[in-house]
N, C-alpha and C. Protein backbone atom coordinates (compact mmCIF):
# COMPACT_ATOMS: atom_id res chain seq x y z
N UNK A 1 8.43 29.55 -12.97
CA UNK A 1 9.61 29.01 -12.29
C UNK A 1 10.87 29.62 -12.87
N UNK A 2 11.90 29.68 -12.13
CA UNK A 2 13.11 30.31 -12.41
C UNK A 2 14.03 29.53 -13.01
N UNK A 3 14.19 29.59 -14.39
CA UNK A 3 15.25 29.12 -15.49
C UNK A 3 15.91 28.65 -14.58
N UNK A 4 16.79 29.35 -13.88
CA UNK A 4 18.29 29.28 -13.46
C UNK A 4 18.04 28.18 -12.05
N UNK A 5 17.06 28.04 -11.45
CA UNK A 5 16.76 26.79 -10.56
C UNK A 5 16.46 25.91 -11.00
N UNK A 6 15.93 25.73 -12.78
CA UNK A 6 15.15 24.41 -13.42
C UNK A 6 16.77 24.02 -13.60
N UNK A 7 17.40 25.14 -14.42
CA UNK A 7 19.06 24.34 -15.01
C UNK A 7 19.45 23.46 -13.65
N UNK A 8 19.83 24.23 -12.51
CA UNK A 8 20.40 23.35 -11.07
C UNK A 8 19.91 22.25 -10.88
N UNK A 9 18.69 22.18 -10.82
CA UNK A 9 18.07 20.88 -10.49
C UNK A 9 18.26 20.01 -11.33
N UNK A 10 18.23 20.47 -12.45
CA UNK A 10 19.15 18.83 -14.15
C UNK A 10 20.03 18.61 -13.74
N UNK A 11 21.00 19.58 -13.89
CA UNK A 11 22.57 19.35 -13.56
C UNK A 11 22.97 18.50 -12.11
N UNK A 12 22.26 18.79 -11.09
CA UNK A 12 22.02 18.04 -9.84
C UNK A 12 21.40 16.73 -10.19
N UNK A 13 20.83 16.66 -10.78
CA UNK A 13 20.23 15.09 -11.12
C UNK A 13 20.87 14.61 -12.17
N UNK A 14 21.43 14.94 -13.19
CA UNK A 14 22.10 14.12 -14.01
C UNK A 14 23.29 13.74 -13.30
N UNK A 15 24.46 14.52 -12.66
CA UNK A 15 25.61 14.41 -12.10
C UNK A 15 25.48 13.26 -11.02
N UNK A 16 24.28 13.17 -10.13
CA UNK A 16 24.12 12.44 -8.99
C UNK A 16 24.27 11.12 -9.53
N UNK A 17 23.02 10.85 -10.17
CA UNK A 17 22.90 9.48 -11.24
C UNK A 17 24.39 9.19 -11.72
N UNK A 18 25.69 10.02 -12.46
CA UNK A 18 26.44 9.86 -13.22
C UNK A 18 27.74 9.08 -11.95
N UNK A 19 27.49 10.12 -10.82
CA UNK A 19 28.31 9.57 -9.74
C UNK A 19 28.01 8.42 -9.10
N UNK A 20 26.98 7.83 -9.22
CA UNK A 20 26.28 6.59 -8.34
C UNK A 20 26.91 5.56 -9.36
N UNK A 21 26.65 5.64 -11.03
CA UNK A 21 26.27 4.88 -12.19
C UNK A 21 27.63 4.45 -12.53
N UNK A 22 28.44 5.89 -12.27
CA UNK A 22 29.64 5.68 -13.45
C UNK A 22 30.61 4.99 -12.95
N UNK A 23 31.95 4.49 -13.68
CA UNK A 23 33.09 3.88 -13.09
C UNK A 23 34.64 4.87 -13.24
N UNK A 24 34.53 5.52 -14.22
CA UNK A 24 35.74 6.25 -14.40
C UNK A 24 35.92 7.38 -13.41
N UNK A 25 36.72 7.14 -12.87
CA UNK A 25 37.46 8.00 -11.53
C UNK A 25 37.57 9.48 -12.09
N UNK A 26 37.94 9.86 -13.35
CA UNK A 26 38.43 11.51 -13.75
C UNK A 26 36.75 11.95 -14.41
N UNK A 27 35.93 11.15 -14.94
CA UNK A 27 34.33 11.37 -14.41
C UNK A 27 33.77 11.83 -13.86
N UNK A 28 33.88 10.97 -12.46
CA UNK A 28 33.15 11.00 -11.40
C UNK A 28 33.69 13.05 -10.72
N UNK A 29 34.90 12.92 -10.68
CA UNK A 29 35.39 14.02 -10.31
C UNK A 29 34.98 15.15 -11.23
N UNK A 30 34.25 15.01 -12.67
CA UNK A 30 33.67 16.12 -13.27
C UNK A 30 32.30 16.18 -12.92
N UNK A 31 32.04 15.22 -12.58
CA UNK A 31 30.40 14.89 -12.07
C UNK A 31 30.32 15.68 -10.77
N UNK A 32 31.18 15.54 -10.02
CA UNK A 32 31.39 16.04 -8.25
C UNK A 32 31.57 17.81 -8.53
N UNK A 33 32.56 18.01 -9.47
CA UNK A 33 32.05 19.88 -9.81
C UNK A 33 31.26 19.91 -10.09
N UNK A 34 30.37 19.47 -11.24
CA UNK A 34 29.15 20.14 -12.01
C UNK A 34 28.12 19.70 -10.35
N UNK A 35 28.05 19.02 -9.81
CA UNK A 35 27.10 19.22 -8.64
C UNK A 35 26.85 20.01 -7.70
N UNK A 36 28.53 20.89 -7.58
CA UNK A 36 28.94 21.58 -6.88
C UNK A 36 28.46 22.85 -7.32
N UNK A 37 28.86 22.86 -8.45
CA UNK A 37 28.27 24.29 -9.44
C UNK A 37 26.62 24.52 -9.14
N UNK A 38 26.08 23.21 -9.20
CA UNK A 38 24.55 23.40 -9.82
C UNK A 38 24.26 23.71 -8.25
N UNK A 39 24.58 23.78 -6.78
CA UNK A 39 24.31 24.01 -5.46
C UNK A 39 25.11 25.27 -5.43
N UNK A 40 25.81 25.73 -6.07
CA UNK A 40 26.43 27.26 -5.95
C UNK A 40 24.70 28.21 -6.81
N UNK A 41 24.74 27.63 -7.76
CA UNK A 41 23.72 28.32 -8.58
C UNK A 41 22.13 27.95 -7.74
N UNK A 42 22.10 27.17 -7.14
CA UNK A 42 21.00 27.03 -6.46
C UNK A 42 21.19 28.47 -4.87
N UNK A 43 21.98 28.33 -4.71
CA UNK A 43 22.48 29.24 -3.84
C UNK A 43 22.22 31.22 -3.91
N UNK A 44 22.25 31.54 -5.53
CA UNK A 44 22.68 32.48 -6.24
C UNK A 44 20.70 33.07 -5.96
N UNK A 45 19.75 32.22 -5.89
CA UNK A 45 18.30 31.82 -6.29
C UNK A 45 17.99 31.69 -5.52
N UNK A 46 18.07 31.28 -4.20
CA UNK A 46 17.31 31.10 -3.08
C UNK A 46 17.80 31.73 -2.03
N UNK A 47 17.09 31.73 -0.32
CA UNK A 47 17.27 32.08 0.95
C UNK A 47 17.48 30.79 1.32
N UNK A 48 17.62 29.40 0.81
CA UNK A 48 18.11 28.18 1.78
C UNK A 48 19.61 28.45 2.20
N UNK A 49 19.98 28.12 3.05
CA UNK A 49 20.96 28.24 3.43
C UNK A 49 22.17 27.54 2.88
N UNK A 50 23.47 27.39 2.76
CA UNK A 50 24.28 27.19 2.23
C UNK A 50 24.57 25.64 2.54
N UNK A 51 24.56 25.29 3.85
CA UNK A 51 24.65 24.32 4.44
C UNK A 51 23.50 23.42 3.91
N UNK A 52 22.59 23.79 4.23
CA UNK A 52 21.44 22.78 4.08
C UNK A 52 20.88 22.39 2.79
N UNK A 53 21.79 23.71 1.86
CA UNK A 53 21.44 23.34 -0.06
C UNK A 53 22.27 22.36 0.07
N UNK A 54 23.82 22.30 0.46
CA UNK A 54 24.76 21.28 0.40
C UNK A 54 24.33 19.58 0.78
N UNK A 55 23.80 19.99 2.42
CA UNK A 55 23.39 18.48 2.78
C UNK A 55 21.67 18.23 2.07
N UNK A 56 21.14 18.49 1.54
CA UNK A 56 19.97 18.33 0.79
C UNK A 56 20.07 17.53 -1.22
N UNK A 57 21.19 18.67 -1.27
CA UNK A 57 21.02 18.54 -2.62
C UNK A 57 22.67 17.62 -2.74
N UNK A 58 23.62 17.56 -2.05
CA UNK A 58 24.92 17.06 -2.61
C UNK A 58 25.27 15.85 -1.52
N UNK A 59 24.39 15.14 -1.14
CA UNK A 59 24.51 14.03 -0.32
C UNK A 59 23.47 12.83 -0.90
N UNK A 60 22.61 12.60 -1.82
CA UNK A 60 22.12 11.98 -1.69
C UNK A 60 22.89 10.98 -3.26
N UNK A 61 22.29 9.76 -3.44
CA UNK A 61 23.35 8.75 -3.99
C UNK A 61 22.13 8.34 -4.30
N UNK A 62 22.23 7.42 -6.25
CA UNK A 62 21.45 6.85 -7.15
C UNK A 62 20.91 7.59 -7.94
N UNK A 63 19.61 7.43 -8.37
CA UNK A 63 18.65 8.04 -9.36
C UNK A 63 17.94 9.15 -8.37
N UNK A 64 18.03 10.34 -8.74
CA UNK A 64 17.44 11.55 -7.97
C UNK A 64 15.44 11.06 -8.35
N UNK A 65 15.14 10.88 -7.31
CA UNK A 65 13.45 11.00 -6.94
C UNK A 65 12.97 12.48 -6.38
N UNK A 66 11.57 12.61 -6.56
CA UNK A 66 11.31 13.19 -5.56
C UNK A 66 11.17 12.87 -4.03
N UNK A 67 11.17 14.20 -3.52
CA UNK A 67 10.57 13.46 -1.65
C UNK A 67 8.75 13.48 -1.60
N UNK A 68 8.86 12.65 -0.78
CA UNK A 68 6.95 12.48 -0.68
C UNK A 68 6.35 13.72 0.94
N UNK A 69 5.66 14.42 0.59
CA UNK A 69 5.32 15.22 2.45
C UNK A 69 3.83 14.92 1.50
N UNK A 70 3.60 14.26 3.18
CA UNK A 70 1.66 13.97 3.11
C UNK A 70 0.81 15.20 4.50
N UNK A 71 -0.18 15.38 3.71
CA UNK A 71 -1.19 16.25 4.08
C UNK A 71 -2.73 15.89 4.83
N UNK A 72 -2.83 16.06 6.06
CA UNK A 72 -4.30 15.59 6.64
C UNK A 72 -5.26 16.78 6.37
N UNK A 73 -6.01 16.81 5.98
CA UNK A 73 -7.16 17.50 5.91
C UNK A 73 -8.14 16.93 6.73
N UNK A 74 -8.48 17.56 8.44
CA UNK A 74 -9.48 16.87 9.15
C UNK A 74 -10.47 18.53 9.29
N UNK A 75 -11.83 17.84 9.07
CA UNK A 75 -12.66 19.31 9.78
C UNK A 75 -13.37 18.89 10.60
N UNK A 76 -14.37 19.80 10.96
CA UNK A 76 -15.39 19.64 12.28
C UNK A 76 -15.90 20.84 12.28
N UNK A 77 -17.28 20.37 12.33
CA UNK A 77 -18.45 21.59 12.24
C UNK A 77 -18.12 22.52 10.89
N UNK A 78 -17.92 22.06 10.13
CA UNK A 78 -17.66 22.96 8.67
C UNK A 78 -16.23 23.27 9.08
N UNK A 79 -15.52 23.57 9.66
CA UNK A 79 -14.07 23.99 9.96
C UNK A 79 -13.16 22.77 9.77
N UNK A 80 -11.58 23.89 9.21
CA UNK A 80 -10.82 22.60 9.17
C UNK A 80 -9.79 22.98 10.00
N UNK A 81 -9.05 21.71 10.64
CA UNK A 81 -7.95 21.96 11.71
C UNK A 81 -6.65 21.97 11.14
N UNK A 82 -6.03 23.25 12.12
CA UNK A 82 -4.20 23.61 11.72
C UNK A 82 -3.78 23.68 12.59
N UNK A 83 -2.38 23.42 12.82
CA UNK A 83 -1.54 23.26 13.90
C UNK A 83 -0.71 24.57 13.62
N UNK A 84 0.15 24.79 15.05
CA UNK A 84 0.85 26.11 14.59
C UNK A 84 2.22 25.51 15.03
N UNK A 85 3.27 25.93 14.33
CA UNK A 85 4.87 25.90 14.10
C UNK A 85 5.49 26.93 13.81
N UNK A 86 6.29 27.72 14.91
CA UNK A 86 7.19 28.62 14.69
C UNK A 86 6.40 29.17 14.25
N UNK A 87 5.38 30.10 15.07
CA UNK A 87 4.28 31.60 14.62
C UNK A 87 3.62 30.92 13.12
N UNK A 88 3.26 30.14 12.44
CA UNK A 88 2.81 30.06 11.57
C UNK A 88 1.97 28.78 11.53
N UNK A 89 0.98 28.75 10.87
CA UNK A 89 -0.09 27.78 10.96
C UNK A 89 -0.17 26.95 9.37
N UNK A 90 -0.45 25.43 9.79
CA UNK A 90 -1.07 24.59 8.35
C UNK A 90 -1.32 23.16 8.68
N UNK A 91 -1.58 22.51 8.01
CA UNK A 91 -2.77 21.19 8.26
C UNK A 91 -1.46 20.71 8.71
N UNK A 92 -1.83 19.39 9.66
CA UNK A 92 -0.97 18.75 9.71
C UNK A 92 -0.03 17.49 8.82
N UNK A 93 1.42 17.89 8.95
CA UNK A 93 1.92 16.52 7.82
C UNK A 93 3.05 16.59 8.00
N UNK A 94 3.55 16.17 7.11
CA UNK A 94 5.12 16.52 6.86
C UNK A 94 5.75 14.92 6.40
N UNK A 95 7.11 14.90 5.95
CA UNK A 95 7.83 13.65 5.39
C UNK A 95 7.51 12.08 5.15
N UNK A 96 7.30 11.83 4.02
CA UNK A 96 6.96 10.65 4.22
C UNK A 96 8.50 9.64 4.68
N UNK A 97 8.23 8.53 5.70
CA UNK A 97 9.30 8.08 6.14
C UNK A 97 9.18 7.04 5.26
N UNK A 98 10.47 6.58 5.38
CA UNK A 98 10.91 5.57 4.06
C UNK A 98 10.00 4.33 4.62
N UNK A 99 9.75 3.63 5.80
CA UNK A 99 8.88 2.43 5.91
C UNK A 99 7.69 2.80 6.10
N UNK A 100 7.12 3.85 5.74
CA UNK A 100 5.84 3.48 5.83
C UNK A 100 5.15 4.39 4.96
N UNK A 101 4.20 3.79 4.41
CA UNK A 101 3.29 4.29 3.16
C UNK A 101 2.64 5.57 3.49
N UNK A 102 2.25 6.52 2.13
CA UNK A 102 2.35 8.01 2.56
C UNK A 102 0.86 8.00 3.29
N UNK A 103 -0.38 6.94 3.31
CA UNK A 103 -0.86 6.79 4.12
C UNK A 103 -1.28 6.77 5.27
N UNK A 104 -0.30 5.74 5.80
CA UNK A 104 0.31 5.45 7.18
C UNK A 104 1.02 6.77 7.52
N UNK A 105 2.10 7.04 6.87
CA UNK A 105 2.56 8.33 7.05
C UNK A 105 1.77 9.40 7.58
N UNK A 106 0.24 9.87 6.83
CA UNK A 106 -0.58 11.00 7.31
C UNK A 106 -1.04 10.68 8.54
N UNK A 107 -1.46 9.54 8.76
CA UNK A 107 -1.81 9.31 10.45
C UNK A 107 -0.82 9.05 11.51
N UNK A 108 0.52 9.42 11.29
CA UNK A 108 1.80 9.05 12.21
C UNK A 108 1.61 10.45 12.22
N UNK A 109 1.40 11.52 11.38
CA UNK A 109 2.25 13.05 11.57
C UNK A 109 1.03 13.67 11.95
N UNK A 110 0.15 13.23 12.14
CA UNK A 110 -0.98 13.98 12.91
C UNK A 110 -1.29 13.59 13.86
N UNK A 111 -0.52 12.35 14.65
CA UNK A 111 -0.79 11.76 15.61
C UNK A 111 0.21 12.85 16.56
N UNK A 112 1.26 12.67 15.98
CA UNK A 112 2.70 13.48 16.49
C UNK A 112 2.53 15.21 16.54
N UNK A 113 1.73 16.00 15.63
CA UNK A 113 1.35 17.22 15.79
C UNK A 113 0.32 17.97 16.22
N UNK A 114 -0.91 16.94 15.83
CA UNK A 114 -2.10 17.37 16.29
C UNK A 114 -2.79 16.43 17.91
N UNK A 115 -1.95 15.17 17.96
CA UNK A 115 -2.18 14.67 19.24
C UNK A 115 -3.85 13.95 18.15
N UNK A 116 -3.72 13.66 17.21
CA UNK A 116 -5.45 12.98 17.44
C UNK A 116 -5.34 11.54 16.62
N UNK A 117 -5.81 10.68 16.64
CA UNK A 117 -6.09 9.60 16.04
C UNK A 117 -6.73 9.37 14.90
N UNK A 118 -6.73 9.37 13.71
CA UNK A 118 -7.43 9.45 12.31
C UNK A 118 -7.61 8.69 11.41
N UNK A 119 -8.31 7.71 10.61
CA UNK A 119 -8.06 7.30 9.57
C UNK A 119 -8.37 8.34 8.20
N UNK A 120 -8.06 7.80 7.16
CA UNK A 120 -7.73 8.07 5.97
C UNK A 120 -8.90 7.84 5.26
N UNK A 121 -9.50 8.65 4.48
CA UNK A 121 -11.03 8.60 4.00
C UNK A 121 -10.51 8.38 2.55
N UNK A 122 -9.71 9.52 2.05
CA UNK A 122 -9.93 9.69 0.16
C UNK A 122 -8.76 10.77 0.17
N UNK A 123 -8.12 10.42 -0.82
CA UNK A 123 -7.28 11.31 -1.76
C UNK A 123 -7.98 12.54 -2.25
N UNK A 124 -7.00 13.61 -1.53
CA UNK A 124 -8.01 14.77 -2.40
C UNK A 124 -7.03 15.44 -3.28
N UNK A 125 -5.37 15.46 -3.06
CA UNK A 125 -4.93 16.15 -4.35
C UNK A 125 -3.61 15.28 -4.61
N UNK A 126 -2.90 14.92 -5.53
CA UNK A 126 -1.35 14.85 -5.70
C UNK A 126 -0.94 15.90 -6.39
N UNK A 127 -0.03 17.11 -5.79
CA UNK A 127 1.12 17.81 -5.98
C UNK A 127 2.17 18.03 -6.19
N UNK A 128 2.70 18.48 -7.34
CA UNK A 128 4.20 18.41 -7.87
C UNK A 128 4.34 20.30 -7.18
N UNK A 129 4.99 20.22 -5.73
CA UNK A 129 5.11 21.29 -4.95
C UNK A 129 5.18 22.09 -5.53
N UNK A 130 6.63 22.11 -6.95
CA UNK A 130 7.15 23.77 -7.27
C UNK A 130 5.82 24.06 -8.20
N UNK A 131 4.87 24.10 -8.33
CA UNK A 131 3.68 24.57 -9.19
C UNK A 131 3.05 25.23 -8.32
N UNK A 132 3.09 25.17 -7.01
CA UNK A 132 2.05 25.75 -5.65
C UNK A 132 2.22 26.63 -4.69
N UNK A 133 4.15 26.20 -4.03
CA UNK A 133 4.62 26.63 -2.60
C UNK A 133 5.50 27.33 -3.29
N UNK A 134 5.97 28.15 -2.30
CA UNK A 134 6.72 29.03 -2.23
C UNK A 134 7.81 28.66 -1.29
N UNK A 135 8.95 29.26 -1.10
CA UNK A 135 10.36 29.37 -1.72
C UNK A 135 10.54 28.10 -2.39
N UNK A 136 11.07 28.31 -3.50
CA UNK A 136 11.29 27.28 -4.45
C UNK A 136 12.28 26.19 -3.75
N UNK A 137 12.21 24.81 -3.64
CA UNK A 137 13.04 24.02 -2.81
C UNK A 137 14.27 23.16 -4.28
N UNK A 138 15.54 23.01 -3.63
CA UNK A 138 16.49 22.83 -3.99
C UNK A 138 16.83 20.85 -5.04
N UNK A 139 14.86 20.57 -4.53
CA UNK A 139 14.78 19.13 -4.98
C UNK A 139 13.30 18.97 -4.82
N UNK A 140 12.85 18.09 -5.68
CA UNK A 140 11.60 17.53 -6.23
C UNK A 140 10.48 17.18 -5.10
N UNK A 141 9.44 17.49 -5.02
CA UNK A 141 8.57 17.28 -4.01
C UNK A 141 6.98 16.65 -4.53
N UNK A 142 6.74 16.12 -3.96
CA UNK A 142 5.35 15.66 -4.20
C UNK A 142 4.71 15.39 -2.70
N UNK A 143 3.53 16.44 -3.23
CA UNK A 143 2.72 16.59 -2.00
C UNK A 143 1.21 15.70 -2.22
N UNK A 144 0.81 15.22 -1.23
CA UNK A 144 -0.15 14.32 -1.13
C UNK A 144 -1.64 14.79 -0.39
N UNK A 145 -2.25 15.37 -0.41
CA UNK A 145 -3.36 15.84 0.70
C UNK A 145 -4.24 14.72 0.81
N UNK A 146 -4.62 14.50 2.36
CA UNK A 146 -5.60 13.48 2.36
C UNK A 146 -6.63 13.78 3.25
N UNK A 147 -7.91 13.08 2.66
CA UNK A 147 -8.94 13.75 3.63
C UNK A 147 -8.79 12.43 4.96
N UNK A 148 -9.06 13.22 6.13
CA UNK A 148 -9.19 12.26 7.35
C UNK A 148 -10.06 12.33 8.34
N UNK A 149 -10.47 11.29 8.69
CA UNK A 149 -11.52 11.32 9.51
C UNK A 149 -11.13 11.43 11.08
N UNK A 150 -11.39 12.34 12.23
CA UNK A 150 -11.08 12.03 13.63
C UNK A 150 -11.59 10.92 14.27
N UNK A 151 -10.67 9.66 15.45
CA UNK A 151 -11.47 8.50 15.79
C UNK A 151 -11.34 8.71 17.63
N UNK A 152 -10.27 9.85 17.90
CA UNK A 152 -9.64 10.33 19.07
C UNK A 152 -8.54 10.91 19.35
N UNK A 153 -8.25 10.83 20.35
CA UNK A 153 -6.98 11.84 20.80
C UNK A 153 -7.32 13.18 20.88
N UNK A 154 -6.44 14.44 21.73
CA UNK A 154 -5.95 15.13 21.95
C UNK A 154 -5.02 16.26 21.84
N UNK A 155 -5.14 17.49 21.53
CA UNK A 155 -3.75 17.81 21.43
C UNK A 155 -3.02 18.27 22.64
N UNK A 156 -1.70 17.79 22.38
CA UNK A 156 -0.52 17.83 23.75
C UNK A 156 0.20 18.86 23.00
N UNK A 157 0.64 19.97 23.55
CA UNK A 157 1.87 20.81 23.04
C UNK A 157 3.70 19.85 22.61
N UNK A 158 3.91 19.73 22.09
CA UNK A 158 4.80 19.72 21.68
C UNK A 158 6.37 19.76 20.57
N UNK A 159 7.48 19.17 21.22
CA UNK A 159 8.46 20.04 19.93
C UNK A 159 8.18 20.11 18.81
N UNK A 160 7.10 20.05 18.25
CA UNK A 160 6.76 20.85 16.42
C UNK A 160 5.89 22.12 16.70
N UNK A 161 4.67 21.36 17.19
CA UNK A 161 3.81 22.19 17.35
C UNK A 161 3.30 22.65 18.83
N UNK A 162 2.92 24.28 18.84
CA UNK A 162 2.32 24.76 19.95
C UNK A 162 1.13 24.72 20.06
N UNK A 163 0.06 24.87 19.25
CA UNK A 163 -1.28 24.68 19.60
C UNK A 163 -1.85 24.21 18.58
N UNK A 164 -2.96 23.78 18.51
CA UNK A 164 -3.82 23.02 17.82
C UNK A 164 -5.46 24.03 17.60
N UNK A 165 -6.11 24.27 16.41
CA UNK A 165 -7.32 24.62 16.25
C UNK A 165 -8.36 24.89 14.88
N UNK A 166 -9.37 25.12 14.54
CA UNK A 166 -10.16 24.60 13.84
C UNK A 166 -10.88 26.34 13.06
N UNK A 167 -10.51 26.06 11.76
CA UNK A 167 -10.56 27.43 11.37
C UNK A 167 -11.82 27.37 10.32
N UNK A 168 -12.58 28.31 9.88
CA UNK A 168 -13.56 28.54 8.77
C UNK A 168 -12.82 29.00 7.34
N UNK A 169 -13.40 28.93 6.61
CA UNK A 169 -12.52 29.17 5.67
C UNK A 169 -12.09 31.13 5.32
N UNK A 170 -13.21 31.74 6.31
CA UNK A 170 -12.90 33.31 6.24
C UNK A 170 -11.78 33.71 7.52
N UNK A 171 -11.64 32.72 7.96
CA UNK A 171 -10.93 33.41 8.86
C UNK A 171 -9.42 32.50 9.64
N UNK A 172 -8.80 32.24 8.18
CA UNK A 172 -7.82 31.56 8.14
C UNK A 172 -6.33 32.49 8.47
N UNK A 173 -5.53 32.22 9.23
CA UNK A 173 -4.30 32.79 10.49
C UNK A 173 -3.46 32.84 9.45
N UNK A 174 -2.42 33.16 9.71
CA UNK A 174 -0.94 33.48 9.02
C UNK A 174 -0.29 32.19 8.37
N UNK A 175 -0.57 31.88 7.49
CA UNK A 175 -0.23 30.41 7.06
C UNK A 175 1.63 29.96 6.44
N UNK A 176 1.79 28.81 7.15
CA UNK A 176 3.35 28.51 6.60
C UNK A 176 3.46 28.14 4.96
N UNK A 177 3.34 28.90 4.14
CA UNK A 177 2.86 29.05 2.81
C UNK A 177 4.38 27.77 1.93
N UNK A 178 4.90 27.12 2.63
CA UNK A 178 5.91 26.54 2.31
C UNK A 178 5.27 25.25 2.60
N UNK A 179 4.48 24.87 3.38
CA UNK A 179 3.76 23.81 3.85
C UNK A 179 2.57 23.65 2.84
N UNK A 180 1.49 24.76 2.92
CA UNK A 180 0.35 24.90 2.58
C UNK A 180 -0.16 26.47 2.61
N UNK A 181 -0.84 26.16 1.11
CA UNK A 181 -1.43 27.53 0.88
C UNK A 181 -2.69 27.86 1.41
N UNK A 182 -3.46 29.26 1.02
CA UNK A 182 -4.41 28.85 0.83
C UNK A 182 -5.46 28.69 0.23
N UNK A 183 -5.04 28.27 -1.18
CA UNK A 183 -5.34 27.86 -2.55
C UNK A 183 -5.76 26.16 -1.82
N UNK A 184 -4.17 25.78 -1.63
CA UNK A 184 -4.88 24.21 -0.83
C UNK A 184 -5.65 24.33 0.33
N UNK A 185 -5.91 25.16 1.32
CA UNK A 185 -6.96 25.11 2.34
C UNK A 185 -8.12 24.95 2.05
N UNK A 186 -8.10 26.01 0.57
CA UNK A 186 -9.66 25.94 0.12
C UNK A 186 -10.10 24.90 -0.37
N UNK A 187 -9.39 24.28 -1.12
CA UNK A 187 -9.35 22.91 -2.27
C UNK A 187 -9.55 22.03 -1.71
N UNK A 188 -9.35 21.89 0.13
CA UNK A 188 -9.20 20.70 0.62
C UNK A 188 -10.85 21.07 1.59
N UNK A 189 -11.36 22.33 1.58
CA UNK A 189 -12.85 22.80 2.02
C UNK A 189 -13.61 22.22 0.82
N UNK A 190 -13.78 22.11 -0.62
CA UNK A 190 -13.98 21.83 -1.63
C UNK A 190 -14.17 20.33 -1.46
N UNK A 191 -13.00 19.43 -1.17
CA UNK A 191 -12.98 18.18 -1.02
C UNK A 191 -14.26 17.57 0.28
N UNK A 192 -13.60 18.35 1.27
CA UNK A 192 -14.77 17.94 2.30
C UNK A 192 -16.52 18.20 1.87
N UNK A 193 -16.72 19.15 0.96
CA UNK A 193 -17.87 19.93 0.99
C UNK A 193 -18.64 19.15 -0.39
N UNK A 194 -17.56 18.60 -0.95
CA UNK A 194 -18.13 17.34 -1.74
C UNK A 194 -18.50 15.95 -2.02
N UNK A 195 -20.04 15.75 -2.52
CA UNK A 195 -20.44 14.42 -2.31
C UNK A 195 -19.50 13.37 -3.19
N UNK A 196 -18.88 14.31 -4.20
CA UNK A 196 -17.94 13.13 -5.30
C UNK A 196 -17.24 13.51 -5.85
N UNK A 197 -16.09 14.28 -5.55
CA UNK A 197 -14.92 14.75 -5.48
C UNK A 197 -14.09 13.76 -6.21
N UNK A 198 -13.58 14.40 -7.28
CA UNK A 198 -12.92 13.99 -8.41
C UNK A 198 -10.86 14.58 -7.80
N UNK A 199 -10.48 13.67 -7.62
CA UNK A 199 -9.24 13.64 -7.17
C UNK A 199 -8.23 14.61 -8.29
N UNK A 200 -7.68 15.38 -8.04
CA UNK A 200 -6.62 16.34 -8.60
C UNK A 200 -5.38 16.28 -8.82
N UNK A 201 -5.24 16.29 -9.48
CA UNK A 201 -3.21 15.89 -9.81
C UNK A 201 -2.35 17.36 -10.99
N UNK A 202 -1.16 17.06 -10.52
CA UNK A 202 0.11 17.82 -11.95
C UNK A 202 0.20 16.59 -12.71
């Protein structure tokens, strides 16, 4: 990992906390540069865009957390299914929403991308992202993969995803390597392909 993105991300989290926490007005206003700085230097390090380092990293208020993105791992016939987004393919998931558990969460975002109905079998990894994905993101992530079972549904094309389909593990498509690798494709073939799969964590 890149020194100069670990410094941004302190300085971004101590300052945030200091601005939520503190009371002194000529403070807060040293707190509001050094945040500013640490999203210039995040800037210096990445392809995120300027705008979206700003509203990502210099809008949020309290104790800096990570964000939660949950992961379905469904297969069929030895294959596992990926959805495709903007020319690029990976399991379905994405954000956990603040009311509902990252659980619930994996069967809302595969309902919404893959069109299918699923429950939730077993935990197969917890992920501290910057150890895995690529482009390094501007704030803390924890990724969740879960294995899931299909109970119904369909896939419908829509605004995320264009198509829906079911890959082997040799002959895996152009993957959104920011989503999912395929280090985790395999890991999550591993999970399925095991009778007692010992859950994985950072």
């Amino acid at each position: 990992m890149d020194k100069v993105l670990e410094w941004a991300k302190e300085l971004q989290s101590l300052a945030q906390a200091e601005l939520f926490y503190g009371h002194d007005v000529y403070d807060k206003e040293r707190y509001q540069r050094i945040r500013e700085i640490a999203a210039e230097m995040m800037l210096t390090r990445t392809d995120i865009p300027a705008e979206k380092i700003h509203g990502l990293f210099c809008n949020d208020v309290g104790y800096q957390t990570p964000k939660v993105d949950t992961r379905a791992a469904i297969f069929k016939d030895g294959k596992i299914l990926l959805v495709k987004e903007k020319g690029q393919w990976s399991v379905p998931g994405g954000w956990c929403e603040f009311n509902l558990s990252p659980a619930d969460n994996v069967v809302k975002e595969t309902k919404e991308e893959a069109g299918l109905d699923v429950c939730v079998k077993k935990v197969i990894s917890v992920q501290d992202r910057d150890k895995h994905n690529l482009p390094p993101y501007a704030y803390g992530v924890v990724k969740i993969f879960y294995l899931c079972e299909v109970l119904g549904g369909e896939f419908i094309e829509n605004i995320e995803t264009t198509e829906s389909r079911y890959f082997s593990k040799e002959e895996l498509p152009e993957l959104a390597e920011h989503k999912c690798n395929k280090e985790q494709i395999l890991m999550c073939f591993d999970a399925y392909q095991s009778d007692h799969w010992t859950v994985t964590f950072d």
